[in-house]
PDB file of N, CA and C in Angstrom:
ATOM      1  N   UNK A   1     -11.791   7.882 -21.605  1.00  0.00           N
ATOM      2  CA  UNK A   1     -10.493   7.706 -20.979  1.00  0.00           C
ATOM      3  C   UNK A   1     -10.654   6.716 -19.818  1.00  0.00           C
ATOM      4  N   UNK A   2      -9.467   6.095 -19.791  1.00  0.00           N
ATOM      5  CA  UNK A   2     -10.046   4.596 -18.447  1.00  0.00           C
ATOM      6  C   UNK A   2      -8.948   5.298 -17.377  1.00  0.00           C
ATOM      7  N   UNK A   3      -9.338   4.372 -16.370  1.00  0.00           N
ATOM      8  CA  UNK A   3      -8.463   4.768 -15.172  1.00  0.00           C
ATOM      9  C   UNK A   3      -6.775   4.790 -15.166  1.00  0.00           C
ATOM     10  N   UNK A   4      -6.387   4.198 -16.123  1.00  0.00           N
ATOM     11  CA  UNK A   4      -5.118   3.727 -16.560  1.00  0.00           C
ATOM     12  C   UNK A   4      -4.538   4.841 -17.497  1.00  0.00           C
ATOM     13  N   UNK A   5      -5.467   5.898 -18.001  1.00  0.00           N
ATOM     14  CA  UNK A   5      -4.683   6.961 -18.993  1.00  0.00           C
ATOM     15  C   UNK A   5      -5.030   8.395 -17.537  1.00  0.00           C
ATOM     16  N   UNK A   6      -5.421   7.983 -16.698  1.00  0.00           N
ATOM     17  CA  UNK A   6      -5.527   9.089 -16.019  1.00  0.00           C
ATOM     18  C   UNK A   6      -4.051   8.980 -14.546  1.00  0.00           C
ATOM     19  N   UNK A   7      -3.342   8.316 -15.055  1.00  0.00           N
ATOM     20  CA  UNK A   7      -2.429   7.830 -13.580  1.00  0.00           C
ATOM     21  C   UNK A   7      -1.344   9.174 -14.497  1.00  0.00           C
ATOM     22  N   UNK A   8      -1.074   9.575 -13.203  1.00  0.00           N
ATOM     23  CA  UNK A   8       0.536  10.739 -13.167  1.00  0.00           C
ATOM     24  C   UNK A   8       1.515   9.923 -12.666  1.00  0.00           C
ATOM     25  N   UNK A   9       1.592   8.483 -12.458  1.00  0.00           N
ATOM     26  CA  UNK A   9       2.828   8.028 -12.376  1.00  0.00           C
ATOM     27  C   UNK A   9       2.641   6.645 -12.453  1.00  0.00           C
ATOM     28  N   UNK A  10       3.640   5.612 -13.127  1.00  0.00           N
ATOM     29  CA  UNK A  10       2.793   4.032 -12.936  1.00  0.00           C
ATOM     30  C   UNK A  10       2.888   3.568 -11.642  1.00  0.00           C
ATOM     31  N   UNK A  11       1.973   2.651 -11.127  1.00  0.00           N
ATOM     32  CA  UNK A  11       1.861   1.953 -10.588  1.00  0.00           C
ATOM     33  C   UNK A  11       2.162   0.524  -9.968  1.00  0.00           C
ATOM     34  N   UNK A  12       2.934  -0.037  -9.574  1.00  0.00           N
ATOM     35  CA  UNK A  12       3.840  -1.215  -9.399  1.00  0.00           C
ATOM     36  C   UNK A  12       2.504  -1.636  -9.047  1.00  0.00           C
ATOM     37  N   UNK A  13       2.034  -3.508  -9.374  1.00  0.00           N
ATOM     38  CA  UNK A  13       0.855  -4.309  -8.513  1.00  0.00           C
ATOM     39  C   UNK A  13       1.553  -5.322  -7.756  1.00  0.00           C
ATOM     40  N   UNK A  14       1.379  -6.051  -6.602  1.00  0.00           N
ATOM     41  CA  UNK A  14       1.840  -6.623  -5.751  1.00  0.00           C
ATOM     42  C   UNK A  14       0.835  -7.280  -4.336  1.00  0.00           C
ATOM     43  N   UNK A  15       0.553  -7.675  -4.441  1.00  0.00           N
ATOM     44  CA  UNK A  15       0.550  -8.159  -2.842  1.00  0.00           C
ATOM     45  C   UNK A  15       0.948  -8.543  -1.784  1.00  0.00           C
ATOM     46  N   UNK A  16       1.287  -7.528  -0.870  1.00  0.00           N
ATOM     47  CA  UNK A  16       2.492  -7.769   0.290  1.00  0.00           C
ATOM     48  C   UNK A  16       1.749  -7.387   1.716  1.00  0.00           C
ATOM     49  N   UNK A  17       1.894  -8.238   2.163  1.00  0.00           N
ATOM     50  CA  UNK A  17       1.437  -8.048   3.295  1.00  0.00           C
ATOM     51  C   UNK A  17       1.634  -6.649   4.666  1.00  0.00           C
ATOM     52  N   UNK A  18       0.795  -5.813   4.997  1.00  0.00           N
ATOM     53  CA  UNK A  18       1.256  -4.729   5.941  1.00  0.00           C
ATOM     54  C   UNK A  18       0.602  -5.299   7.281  1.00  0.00           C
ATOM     55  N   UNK A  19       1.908  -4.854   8.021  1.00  0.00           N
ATOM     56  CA  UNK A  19       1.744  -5.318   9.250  1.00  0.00           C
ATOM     57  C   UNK A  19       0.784  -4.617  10.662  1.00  0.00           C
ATOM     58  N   UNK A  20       0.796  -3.259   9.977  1.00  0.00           N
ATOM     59  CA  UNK A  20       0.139  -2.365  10.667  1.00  0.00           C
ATOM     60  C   UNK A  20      -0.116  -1.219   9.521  1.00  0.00           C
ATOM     61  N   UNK A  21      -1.182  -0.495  10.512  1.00  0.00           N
ATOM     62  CA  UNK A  21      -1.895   1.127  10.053  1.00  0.00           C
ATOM     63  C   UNK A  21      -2.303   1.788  10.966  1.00  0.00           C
ATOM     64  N   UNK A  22      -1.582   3.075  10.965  1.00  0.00           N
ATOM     65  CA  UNK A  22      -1.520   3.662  12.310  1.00  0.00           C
ATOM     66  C   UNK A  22      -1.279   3.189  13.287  1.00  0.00           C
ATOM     67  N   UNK A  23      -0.122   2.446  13.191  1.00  0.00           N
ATOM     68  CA  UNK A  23       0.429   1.658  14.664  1.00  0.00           C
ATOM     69  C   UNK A  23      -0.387   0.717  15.171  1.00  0.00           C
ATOM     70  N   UNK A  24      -1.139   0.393  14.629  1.00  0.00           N
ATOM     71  CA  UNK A  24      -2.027  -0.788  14.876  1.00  0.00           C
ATOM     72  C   UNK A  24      -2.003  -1.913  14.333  1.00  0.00           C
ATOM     73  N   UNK A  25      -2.021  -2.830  14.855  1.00  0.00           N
ATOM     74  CA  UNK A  25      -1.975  -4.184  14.150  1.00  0.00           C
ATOM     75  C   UNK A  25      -3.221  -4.371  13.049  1.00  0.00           C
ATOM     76  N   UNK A  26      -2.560  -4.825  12.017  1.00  0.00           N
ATOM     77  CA  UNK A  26      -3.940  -5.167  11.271  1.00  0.00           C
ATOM     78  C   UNK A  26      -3.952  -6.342  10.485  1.00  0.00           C
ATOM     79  N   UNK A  27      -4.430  -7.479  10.551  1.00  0.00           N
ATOM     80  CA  UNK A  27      -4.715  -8.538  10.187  1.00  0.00           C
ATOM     81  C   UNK A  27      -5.447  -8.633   8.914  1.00  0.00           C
ATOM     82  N   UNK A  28      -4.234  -9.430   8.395  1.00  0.00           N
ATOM     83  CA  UNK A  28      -5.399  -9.498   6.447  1.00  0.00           C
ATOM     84  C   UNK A  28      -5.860  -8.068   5.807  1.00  0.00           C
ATOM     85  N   UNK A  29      -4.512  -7.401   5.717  1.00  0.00           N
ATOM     86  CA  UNK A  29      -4.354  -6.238   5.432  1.00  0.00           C
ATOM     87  C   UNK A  29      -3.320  -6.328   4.744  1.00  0.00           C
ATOM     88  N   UNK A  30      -3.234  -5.640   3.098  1.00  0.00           N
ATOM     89  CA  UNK A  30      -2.316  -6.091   2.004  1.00  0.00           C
ATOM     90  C   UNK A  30      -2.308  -4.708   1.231  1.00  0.00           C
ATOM     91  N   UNK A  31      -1.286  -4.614   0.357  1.00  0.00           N
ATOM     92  CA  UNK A  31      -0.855  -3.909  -0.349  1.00  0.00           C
ATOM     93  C   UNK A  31      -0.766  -3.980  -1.770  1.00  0.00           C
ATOM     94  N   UNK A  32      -1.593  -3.431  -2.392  1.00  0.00           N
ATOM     95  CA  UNK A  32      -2.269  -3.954  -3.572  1.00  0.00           C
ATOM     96  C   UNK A  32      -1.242  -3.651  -4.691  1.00  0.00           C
ATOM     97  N   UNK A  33      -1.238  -2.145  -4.670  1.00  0.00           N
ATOM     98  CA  UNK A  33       0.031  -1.713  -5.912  1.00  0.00           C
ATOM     99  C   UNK A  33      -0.026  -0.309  -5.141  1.00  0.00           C
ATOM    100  N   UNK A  34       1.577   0.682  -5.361  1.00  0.00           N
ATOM    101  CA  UNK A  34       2.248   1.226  -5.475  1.00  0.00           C
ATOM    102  C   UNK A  34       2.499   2.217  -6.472  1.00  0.00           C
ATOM    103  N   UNK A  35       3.024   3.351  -6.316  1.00  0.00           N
ATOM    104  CA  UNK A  35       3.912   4.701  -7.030  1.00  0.00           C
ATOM    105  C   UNK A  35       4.886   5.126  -5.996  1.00  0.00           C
ATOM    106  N   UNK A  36       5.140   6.250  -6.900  1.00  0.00           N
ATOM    107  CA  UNK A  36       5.724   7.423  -6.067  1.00  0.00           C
ATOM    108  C   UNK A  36       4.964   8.235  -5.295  1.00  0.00           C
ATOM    109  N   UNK A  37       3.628   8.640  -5.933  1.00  0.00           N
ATOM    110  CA  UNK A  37       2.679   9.009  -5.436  1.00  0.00           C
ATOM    111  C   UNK A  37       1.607   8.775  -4.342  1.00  0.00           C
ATOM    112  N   UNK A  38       1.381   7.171  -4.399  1.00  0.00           N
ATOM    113  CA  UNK A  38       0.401   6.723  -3.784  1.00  0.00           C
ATOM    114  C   UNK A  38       0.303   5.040  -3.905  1.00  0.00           C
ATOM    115  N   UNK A  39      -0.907   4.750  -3.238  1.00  0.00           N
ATOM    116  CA  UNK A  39      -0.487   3.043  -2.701  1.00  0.00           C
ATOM    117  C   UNK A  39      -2.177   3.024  -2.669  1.00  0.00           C
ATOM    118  N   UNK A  40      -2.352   1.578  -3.505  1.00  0.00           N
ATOM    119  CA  UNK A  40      -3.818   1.005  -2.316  1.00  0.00           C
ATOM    120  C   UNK A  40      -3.614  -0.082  -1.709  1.00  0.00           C
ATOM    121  N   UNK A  41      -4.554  -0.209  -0.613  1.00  0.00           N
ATOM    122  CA  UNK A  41      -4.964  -1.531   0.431  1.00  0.00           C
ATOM    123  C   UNK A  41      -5.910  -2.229  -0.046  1.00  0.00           C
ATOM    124  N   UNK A  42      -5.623  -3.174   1.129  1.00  0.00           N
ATOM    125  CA  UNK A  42      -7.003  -4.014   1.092  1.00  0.00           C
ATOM    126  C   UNK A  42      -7.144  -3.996   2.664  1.00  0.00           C
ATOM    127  N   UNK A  43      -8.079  -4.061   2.994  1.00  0.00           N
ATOM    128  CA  UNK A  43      -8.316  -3.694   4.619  1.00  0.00           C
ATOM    129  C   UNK A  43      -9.492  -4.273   5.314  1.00  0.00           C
ATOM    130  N   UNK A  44      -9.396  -4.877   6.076  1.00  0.00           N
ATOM    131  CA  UNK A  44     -10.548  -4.122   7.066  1.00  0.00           C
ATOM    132  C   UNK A  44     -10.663  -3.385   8.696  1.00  0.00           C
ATOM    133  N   UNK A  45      -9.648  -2.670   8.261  1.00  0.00           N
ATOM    134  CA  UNK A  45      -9.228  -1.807   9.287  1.00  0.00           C
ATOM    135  C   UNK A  45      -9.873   0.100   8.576  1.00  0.00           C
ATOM    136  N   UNK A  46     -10.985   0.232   9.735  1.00  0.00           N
ATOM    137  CA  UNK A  46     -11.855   1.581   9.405  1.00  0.00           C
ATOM    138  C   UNK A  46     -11.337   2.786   9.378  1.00  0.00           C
ATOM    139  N   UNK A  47     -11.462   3.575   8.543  1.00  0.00           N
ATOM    140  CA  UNK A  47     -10.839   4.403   8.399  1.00  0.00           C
ATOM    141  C   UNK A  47     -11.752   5.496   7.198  1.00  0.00           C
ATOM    142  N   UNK A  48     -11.594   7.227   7.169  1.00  0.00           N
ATOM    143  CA  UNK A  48     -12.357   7.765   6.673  1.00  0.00           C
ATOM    144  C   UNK A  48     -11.350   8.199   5.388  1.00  0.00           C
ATOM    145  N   UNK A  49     -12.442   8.831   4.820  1.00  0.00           N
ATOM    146  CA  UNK A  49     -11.646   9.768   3.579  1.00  0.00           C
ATOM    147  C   UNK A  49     -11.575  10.360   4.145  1.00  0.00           C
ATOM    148  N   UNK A  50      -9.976  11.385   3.606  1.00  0.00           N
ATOM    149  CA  UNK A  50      -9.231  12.607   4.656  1.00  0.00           C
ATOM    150  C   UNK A  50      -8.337  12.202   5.657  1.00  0.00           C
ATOM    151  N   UNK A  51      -8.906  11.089   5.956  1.00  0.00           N
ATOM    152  CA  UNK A  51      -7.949  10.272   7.442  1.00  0.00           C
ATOM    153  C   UNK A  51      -6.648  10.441   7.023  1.00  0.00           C
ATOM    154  N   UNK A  52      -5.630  10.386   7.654  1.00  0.00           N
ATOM    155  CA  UNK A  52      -4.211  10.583   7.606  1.00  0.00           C
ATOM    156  C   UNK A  52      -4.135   8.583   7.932  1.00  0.00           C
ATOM    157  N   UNK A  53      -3.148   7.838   6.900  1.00  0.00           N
ATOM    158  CA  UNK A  53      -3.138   7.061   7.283  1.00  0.00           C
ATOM    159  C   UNK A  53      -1.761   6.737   7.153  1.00  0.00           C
ATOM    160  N   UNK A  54      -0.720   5.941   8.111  1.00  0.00           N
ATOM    161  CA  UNK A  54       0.836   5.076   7.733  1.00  0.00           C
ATOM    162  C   UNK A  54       0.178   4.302   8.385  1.00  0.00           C
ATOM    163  N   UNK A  55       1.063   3.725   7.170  1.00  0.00           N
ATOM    164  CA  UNK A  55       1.873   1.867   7.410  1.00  0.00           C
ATOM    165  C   UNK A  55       2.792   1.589   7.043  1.00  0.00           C
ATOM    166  N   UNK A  56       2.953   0.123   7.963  1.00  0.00           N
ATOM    167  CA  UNK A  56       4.570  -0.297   8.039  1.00  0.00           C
ATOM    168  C   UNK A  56       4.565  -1.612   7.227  1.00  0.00           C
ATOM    169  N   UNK A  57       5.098  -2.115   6.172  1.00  0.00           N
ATOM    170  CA  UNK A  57       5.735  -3.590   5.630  1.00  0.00           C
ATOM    171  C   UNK A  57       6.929  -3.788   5.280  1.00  0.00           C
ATOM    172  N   UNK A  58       7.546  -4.708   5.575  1.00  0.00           N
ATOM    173  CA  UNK A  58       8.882  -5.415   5.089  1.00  0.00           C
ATOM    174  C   UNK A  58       8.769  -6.120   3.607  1.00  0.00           C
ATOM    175  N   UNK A  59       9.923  -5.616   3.287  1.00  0.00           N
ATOM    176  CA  UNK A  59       9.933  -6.194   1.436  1.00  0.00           C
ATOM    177  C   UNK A  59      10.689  -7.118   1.847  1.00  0.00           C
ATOM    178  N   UNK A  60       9.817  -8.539   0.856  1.00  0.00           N
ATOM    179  CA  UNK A  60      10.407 -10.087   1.078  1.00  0.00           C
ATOM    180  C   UNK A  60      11.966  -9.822   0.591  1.00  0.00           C
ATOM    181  N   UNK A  61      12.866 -10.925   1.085  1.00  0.00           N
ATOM    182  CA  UNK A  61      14.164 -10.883   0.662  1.00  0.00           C
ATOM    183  C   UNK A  61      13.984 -12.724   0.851  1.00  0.00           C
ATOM    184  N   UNK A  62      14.987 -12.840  -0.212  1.00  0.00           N
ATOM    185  CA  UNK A  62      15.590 -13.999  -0.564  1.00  0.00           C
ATOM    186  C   UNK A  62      16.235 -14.663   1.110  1.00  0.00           C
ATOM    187  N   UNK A  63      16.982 -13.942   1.442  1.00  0.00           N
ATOM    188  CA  UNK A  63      17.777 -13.924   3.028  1.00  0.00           C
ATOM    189  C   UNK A  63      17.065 -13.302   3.705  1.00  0.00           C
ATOM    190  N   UNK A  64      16.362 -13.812   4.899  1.00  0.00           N
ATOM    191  CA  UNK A  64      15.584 -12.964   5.853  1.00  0.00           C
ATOM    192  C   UNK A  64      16.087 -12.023   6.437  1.00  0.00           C
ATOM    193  N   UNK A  65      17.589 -12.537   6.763  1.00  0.00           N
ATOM    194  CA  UNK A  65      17.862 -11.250   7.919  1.00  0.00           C
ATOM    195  C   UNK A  65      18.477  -9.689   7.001  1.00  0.00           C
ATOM    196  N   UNK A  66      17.902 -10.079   5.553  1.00  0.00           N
ATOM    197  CA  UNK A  66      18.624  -8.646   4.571  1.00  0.00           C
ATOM    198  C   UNK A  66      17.092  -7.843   4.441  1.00  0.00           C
ATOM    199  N   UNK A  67      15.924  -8.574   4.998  1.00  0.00           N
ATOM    200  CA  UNK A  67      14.297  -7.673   4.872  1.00  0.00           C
ATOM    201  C   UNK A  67      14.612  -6.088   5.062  1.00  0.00           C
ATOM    202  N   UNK A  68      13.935  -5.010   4.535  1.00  0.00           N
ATOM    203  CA  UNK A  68      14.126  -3.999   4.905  1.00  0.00           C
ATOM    204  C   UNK A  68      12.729  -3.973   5.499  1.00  0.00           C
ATOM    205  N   UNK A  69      12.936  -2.954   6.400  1.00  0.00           N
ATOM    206  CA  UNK A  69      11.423  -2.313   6.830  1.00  0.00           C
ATOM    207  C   UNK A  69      11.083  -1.062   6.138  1.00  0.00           C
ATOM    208  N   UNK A  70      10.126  -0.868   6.021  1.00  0.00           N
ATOM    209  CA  UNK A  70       9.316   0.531   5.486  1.00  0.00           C
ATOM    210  C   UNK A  70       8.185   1.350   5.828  1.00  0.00           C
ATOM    211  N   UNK A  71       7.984   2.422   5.999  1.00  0.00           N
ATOM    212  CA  UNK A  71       6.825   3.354   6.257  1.00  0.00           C
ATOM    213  C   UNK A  71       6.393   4.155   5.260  1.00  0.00           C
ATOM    214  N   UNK A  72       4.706   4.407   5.370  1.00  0.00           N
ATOM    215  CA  UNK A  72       4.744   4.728   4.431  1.00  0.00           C
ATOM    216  C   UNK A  72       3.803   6.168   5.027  1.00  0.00           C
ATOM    217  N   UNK A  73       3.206   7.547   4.515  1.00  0.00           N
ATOM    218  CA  UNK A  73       2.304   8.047   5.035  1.00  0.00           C
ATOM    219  C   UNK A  73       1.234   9.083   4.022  1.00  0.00           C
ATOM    220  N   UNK A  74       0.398   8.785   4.174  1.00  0.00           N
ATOM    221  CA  UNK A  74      -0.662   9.779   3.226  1.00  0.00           C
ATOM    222  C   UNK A  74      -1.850   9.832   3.986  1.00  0.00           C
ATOM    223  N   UNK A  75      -2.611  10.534   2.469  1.00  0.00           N
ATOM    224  CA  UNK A  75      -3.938  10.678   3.384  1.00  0.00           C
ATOM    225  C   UNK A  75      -4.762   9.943   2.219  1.00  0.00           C
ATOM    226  N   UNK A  76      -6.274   9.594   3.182  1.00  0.00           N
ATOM    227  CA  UNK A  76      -6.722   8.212   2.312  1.00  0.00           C
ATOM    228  C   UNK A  76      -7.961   9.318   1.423  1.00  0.00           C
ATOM    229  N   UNK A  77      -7.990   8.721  -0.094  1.00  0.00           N
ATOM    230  CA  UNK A  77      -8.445   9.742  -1.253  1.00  0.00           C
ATOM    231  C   UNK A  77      -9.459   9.662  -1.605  1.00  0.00           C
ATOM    232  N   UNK A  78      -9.787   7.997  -1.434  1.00  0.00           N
ATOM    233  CA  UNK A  78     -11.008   7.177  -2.375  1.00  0.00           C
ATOM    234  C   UNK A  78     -10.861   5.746  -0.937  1.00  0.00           C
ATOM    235  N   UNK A  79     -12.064   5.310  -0.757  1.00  0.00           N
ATOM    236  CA  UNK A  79     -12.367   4.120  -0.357  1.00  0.00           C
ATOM    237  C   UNK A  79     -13.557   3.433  -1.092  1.00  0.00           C
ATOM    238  N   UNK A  80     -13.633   1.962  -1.358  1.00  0.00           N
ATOM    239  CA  UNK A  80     -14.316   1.076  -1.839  1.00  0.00           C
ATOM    240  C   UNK A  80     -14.722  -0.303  -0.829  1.00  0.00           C
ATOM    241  N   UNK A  81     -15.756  -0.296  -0.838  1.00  0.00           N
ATOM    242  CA  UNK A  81     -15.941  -1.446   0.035  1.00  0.00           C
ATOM    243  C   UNK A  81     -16.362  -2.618  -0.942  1.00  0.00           C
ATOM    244  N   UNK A  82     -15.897  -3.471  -0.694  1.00  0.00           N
ATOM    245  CA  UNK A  82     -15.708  -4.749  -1.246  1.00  0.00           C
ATOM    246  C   UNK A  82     -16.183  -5.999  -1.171  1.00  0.00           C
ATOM    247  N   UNK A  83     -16.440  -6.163   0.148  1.00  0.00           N
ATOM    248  CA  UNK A  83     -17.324  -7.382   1.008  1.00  0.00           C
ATOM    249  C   UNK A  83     -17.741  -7.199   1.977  1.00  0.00           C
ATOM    250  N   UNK A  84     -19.176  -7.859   2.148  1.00  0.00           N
ATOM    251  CA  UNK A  84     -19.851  -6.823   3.684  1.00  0.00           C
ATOM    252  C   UNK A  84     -19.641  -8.244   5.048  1.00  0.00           C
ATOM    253  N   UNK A  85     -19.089  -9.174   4.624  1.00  0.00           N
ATOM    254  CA  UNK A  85     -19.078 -10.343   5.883  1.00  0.00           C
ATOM    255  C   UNK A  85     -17.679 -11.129   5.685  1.00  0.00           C
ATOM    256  N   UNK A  86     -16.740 -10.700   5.935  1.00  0.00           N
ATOM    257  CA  UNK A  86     -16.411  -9.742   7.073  1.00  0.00           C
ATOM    258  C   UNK A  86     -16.630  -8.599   6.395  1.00  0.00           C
ATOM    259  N   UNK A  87     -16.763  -7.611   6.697  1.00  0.00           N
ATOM    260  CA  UNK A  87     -16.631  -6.054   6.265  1.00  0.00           C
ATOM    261  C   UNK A  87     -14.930  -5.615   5.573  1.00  0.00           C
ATOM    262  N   UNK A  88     -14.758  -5.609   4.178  1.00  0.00           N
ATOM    263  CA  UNK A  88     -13.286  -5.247   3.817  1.00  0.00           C
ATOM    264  C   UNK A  88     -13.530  -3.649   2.518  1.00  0.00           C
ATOM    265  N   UNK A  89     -12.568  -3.544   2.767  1.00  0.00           N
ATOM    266  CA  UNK A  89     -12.245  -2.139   1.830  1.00  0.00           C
ATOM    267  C   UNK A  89     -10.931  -2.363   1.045  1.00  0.00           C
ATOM    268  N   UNK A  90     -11.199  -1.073  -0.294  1.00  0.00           N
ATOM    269  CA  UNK A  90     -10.029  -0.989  -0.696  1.00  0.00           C
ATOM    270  C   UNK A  90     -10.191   0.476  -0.795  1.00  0.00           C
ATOM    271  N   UNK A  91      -8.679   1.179   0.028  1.00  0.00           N
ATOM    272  CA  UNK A  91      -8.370   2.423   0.232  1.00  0.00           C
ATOM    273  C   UNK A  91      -6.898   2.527  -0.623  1.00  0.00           C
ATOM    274  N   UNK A  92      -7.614   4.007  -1.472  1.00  0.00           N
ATOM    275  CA  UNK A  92      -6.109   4.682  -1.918  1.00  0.00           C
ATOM    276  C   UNK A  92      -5.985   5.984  -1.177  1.00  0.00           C
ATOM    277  N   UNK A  93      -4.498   5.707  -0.997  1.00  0.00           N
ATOM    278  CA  UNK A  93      -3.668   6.445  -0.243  1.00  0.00           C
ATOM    279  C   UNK A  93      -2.756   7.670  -1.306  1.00  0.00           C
ATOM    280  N   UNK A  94      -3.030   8.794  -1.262  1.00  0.00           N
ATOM    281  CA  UNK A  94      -1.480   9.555  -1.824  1.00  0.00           C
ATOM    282  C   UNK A  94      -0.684  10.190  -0.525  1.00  0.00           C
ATOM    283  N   UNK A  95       0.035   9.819  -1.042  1.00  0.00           N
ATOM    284  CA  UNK A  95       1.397  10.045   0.044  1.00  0.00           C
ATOM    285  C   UNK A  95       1.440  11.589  -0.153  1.00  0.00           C
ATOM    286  N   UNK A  96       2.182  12.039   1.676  1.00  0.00           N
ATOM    287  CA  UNK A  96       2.039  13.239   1.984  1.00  0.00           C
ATOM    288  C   UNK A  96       3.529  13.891   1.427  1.00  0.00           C
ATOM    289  N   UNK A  97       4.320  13.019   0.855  1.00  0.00           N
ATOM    290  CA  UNK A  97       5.319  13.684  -0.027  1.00  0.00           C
ATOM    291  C   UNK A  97       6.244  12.220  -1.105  1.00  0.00           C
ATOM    292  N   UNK A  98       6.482  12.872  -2.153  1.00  0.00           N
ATOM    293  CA  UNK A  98       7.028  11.634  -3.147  1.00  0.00           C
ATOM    294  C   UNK A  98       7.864  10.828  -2.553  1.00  0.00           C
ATOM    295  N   UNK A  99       7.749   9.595  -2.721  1.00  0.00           N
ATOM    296  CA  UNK A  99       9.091   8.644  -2.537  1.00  0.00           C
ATOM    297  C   UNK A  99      10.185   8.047  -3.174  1.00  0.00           C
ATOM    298  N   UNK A 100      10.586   9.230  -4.014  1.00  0.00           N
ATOM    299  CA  UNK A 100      11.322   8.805  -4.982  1.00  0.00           C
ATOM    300  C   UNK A 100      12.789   8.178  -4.291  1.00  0.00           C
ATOM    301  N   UNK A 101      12.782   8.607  -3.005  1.00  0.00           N
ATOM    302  CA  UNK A 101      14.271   8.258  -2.431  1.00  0.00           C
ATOM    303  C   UNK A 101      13.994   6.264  -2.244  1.00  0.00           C
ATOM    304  N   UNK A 102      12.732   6.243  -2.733  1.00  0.00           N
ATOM    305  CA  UNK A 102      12.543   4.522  -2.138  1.00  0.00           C
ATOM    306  C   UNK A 102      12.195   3.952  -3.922  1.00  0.00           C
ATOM    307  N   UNK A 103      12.945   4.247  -4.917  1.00  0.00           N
ATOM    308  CA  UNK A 103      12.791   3.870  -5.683  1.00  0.00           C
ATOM    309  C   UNK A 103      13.234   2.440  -5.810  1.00  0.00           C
ATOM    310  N   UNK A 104      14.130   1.909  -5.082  1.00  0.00           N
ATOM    311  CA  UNK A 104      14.696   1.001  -4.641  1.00  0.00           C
ATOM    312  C   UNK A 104      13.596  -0.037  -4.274  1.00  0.00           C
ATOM    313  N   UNK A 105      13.055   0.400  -3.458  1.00  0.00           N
ATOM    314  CA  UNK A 105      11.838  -0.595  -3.025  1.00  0.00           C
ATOM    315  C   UNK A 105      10.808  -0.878  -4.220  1.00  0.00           C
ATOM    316  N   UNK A 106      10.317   0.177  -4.943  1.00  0.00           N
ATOM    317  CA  UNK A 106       9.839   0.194  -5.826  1.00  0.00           C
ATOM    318  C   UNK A 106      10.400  -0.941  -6.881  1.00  0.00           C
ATOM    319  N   UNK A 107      11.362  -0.847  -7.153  1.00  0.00           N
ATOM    320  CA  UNK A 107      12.388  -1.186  -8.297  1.00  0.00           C
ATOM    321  C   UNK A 107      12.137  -3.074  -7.825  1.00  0.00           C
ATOM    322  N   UNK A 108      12.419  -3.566  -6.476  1.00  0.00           N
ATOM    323  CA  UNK A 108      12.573  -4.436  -5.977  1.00  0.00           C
ATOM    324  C   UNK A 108      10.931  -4.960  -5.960  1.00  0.00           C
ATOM    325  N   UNK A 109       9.754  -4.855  -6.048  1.00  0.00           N
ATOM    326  CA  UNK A 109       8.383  -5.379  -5.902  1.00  0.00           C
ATOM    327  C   UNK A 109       8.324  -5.398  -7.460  1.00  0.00           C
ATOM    328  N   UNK A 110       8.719  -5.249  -8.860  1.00  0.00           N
ATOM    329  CA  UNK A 110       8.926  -5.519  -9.520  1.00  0.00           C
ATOM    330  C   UNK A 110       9.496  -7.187 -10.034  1.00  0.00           C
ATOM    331  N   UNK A 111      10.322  -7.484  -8.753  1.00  0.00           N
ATOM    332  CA  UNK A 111      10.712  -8.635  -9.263  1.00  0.00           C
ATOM    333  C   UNK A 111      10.567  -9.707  -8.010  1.00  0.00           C
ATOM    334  N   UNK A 112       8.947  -9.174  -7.624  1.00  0.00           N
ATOM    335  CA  UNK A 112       8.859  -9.951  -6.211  1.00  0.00           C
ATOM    336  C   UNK A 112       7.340 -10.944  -6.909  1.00  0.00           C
ATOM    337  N   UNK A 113       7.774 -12.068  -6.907  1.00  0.00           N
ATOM    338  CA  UNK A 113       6.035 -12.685  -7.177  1.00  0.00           C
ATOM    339  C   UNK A 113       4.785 -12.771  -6.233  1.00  0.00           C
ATOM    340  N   UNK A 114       3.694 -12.403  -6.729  1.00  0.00           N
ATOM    341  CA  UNK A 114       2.585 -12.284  -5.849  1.00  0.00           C
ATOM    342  C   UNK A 114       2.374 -13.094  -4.401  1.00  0.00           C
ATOM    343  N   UNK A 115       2.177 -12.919  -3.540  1.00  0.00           N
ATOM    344  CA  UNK A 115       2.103 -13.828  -2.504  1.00  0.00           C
ATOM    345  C   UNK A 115       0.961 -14.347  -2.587  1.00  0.00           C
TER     346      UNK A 115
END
């Protein structure tokens, strides 16, 4: 069985930029793909398994001033480190409750092209 017959919900892929994690600024920090369930990064902002982690990104809009903002919050499940110079990770996140009320957003990174 591959990683792809083991998902409980699909996964939207994307790369969107997050502006922060845990209220912190974080630089060259992206958003890989999406559920209802859960989200991974790309990071190099440290952080443990178990850690409680939110973040905040704006979904691109055609019209800037129609951007929504978004939060997101879970706890981090799995980390992968990726490159040791600079030091980067990729962390999955499951969210500390479904987001089905942001299906919308969901629905909308669907028809957003990769940055």
């Amino acid at each position: 069985m591959n990683a792809l017959d083991r998902r409980r919900e699909e996964r939207v892929r994307c790369k969107l930029k997050v502006e922060e994690v845990n209220r912190r600024s974080c630089p060259g920090t992206y958003l890989l793909d999406i559920s209802s369930l859960g989200a991974q990064l790309e990071t190099r902002y440290p952080i443990a398994i178990g850690d409680s982690a939110e973040f905040g990104l704006s979904l691109p809009s055609v019209r800037p001033k129609e951007n929504e903002a978004y939060r997101f919050a879970g706890r981090v499940a799995w980390i992968k480190r990726i490159d040791l110079a600079p030091m980067r990770y990729r962390i999955g996140l499951s969210f500390f409750t479904q987001i089905n009320a942001w299906k919308k957003f969901l629905a909308g990174l669907r028809y957003q092209p990769s940055q």
